[in-house]
N, C-alpha and C. Protein backbone atom coordinates (compact mmCIF):
# COMPACT_ATOMS: atom_id res chain seq x y z
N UNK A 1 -31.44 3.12 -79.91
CA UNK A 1 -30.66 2.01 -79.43
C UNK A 1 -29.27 2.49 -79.02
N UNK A 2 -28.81 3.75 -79.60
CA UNK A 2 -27.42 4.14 -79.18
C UNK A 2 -27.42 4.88 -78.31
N UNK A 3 -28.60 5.49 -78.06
CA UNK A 3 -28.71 6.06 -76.64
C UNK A 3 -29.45 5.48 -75.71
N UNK A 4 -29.54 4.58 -75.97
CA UNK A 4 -29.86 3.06 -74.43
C UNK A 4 -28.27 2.58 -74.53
N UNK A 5 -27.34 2.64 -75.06
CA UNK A 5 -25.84 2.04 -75.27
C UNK A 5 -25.50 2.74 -74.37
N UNK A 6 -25.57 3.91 -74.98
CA UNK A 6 -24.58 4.86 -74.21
C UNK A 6 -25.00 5.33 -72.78
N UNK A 7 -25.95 5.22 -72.67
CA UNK A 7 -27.08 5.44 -71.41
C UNK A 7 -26.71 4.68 -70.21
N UNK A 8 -26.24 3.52 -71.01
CA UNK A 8 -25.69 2.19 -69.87
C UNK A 8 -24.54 2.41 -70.15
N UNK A 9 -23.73 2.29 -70.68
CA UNK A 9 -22.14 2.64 -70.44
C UNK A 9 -21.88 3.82 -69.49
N UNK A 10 -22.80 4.74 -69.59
CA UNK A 10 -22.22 5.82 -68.51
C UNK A 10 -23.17 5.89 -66.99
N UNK A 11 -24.16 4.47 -67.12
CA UNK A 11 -24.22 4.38 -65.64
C UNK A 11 -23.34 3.52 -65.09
N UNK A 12 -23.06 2.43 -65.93
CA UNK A 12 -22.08 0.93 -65.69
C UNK A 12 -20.97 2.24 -65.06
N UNK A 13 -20.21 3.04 -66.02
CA UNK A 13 -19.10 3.47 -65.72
C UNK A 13 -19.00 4.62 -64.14
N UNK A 14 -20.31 5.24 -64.05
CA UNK A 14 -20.33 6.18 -63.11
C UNK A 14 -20.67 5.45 -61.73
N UNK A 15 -21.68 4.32 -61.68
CA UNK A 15 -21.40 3.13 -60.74
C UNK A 15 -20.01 2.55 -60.37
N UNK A 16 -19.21 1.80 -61.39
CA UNK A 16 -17.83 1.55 -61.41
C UNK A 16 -17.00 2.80 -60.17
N UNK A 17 -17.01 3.68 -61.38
CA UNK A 17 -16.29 5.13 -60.57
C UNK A 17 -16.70 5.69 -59.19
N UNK A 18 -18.43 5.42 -58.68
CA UNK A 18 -18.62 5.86 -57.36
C UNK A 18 -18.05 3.82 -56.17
N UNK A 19 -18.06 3.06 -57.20
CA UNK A 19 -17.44 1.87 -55.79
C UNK A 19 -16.13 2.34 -55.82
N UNK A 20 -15.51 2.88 -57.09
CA UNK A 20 -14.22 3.18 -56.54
C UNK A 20 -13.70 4.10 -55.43
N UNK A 21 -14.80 5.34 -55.77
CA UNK A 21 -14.76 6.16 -54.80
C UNK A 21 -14.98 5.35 -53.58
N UNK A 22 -15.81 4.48 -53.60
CA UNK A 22 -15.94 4.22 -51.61
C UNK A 22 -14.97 3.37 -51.25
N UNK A 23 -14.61 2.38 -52.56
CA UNK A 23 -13.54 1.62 -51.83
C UNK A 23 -11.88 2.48 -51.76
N UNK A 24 -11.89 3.41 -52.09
CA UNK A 24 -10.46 4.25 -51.81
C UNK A 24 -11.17 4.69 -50.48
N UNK A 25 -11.99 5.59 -50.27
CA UNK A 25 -12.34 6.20 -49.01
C UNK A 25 -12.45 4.69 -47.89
N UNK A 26 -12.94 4.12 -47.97
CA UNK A 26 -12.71 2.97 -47.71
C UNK A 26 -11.24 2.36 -46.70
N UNK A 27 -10.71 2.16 -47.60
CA UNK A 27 -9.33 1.95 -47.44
C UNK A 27 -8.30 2.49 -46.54
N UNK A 28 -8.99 3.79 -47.02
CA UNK A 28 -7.82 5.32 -46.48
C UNK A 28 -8.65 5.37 -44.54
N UNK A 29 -9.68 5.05 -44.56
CA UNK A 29 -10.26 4.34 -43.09
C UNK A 29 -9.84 3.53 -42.76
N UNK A 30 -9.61 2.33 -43.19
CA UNK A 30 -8.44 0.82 -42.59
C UNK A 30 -7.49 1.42 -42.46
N UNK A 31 -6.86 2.13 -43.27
CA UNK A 31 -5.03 2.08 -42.67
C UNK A 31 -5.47 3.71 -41.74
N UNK A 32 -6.23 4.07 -41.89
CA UNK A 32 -6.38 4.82 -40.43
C UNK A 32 -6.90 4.08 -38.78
N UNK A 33 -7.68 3.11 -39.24
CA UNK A 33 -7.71 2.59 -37.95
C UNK A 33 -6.75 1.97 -37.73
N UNK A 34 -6.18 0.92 -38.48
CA UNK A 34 -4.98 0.52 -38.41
C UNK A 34 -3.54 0.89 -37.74
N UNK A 35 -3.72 2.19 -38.01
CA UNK A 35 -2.39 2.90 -37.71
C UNK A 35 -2.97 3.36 -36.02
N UNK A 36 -5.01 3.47 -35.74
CA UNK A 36 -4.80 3.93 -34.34
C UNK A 36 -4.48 2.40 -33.35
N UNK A 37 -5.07 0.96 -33.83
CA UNK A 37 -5.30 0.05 -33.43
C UNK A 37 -3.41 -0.47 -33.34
N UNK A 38 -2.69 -0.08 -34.17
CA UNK A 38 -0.73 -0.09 -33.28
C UNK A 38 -0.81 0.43 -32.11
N UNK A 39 -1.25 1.98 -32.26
CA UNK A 39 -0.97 2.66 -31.26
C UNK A 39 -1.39 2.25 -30.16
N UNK A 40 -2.78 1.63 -30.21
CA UNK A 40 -3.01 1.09 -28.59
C UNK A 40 -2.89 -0.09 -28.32
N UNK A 41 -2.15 -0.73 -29.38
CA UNK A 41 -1.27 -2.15 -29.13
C UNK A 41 -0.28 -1.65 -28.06
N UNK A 42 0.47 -0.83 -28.70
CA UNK A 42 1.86 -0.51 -28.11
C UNK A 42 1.52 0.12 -26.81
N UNK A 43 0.87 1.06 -26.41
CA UNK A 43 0.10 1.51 -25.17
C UNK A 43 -0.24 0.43 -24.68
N UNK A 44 -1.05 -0.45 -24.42
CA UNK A 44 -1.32 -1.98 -24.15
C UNK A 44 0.35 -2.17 -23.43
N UNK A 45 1.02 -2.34 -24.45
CA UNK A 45 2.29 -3.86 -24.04
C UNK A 45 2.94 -2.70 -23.24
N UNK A 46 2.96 -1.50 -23.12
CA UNK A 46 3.83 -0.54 -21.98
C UNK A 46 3.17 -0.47 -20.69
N UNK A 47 1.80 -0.87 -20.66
CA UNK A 47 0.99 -0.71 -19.41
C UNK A 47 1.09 -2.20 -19.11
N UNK A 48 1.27 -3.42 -19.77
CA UNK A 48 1.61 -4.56 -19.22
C UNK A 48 2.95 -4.99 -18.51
N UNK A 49 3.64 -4.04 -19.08
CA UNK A 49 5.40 -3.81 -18.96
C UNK A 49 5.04 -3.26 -17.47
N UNK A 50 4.27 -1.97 -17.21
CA UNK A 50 4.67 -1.75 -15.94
C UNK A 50 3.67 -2.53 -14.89
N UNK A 51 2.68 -3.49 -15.55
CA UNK A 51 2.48 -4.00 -14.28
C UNK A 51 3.12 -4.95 -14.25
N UNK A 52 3.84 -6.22 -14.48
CA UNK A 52 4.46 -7.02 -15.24
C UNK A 52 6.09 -6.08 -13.54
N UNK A 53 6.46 -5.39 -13.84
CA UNK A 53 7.27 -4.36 -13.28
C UNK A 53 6.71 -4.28 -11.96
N UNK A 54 5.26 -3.64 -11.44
CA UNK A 54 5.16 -3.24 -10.10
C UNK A 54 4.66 -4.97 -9.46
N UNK A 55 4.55 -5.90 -10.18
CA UNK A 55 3.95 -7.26 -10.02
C UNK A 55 5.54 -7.63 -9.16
N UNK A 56 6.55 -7.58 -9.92
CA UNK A 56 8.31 -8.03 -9.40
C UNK A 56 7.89 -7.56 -8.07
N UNK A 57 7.94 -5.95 -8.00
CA UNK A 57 8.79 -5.27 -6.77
C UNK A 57 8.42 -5.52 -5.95
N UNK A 58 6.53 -5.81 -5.99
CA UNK A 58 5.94 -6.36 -4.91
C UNK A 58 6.76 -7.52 -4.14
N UNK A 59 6.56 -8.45 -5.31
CA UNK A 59 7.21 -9.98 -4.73
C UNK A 59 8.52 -9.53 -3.81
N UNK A 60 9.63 -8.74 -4.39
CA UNK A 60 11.17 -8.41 -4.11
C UNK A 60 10.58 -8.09 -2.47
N UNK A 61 9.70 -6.91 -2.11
CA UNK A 61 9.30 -6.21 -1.44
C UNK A 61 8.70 -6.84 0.14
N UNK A 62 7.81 -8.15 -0.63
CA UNK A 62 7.29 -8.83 0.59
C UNK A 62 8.42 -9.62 1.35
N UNK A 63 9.57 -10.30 -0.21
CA UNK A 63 10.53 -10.71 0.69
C UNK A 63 10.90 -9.93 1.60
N UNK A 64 11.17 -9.02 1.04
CA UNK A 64 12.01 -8.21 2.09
C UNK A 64 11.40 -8.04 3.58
N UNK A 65 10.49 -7.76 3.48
CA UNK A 65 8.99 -8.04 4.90
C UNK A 65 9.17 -9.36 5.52
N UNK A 66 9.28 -10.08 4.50
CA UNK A 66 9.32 -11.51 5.29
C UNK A 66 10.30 -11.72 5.85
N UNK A 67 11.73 -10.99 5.57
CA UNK A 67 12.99 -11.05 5.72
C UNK A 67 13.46 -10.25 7.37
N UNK A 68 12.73 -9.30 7.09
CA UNK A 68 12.63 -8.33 8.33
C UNK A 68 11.68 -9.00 9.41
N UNK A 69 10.38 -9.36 9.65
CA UNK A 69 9.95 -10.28 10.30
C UNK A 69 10.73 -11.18 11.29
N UNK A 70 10.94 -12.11 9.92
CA UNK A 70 12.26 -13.22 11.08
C UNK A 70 13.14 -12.62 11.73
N UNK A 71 13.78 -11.59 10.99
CA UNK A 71 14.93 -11.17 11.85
C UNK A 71 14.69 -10.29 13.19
N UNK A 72 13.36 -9.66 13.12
CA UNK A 72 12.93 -9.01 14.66
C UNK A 72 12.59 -10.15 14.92
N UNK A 73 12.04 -11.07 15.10
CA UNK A 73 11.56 -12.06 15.95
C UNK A 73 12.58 -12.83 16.68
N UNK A 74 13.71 -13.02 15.38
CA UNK A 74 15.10 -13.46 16.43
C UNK A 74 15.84 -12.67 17.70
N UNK A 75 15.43 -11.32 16.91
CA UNK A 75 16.09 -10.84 18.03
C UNK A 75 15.44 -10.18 19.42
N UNK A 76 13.76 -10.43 18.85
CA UNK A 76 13.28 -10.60 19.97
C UNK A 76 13.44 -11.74 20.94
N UNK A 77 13.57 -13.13 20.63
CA UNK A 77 13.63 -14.15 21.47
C UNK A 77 15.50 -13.93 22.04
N UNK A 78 16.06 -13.46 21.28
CA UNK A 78 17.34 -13.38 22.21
C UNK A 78 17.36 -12.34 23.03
N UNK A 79 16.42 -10.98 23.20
CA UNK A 79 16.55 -10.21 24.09
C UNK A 79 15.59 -10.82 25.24
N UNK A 80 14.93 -11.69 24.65
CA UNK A 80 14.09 -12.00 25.94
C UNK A 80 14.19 -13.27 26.70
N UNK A 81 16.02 -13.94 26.32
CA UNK A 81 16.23 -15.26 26.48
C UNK A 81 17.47 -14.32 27.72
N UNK A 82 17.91 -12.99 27.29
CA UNK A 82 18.83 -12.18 27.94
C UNK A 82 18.17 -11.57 29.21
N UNK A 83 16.98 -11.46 28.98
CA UNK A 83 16.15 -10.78 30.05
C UNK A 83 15.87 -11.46 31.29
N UNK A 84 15.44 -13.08 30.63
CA UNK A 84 15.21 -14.04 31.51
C UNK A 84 16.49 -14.74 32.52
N UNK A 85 17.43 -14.37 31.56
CA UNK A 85 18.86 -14.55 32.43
C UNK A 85 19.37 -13.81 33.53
N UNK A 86 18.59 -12.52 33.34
CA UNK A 86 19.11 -11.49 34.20
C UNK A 86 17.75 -11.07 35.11
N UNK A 87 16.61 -12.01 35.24
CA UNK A 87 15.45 -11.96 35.94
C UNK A 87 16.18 -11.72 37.05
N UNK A 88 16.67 -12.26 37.90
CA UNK A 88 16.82 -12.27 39.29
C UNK A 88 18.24 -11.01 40.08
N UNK A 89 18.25 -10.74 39.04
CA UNK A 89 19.44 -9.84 39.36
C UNK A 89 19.25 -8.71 39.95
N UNK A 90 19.93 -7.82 41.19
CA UNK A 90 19.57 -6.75 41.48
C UNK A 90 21.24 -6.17 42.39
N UNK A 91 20.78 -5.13 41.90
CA UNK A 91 22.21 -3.57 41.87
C UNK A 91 21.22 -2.46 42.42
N UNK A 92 22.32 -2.28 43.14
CA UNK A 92 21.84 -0.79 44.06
C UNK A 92 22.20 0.18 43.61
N UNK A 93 23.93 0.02 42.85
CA UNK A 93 24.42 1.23 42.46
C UNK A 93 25.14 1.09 40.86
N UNK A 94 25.34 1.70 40.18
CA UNK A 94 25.91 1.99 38.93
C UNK A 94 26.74 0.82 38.90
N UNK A 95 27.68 0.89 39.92
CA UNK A 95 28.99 0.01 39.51
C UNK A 95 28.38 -1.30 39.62
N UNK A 96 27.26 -2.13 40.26
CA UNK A 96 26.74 -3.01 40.68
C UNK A 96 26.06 -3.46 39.27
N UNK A 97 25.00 -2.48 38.89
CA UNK A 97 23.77 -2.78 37.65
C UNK A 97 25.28 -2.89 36.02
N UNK A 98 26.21 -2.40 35.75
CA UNK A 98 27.49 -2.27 34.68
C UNK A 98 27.44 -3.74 34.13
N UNK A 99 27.92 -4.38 35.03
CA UNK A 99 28.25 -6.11 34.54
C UNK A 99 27.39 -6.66 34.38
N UNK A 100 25.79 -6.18 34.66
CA UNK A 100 24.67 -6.89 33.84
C UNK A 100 24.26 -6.44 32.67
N UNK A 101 24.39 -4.75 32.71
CA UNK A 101 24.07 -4.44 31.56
C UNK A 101 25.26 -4.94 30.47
N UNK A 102 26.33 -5.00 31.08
CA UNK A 102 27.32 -5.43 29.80
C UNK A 102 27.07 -6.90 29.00
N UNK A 103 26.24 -7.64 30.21
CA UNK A 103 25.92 -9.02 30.25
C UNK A 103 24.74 -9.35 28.80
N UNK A 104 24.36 -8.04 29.50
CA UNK A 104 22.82 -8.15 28.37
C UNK A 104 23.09 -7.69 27.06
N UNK A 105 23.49 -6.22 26.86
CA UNK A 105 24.13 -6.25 25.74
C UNK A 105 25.24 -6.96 25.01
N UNK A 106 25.79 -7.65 25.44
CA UNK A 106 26.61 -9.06 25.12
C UNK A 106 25.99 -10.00 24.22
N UNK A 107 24.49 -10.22 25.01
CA UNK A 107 23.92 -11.56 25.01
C UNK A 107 22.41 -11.22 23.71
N UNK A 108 22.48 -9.57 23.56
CA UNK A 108 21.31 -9.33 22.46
C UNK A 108 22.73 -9.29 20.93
N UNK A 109 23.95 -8.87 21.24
CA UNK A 109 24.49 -8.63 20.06
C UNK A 109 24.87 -10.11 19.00
């Protein structure tokens, strides 16, 4: 009977002692994934940062496109509001063609 006692006390205890073993090994795995599952948090929020970043410049960028657009188009319709002014015009010589071209560049600036 004392060695059915003791028989079970030292499986109870060597059971006990191997969950301990797995739950430390265990453990020492969580705060290892743990510590990789930050790391690609933080990797994450820096790759959101730069799209978050190339998402702006775009926007800044198209303005700027859109910005440039209008402004050739204005100054297309004024070179060609200058052109139409000076449709009928004709110079034979330098000193003749001067006062239109001054006319026109006048009328694009």
């Amino acid at each position: 009977m004392a060695l059915g006692v003791l028989l079970l006390v030292l499986i109870t205890g060597t059971g006990w002692w191997l969950a301990a073993a797995a739950r430390d090994k265990a453990l020492a795995s969580l705060v290892a994934e743990q510590g990789a599952s930050a790391a690609l948090r933080a990797s994450i929020g820096v790759q959101n940062e730069a799209v978050q970043s190339m998402h702006r410049a775009t926007v800044e960028a198209d303005a700027r496109g859109r910005a440039a657009q209008e402004l050739a188009a204005a100054n297309g319709r004024r070179l060609g509001a200058a052109q139409s002014r000076l449709a009928g015009a004709r110079a034979t010589t330098c000193d003749e063609a001067m006062p239109f071209v001054n006319q026109l560049l006048e009328s694009v600036r």
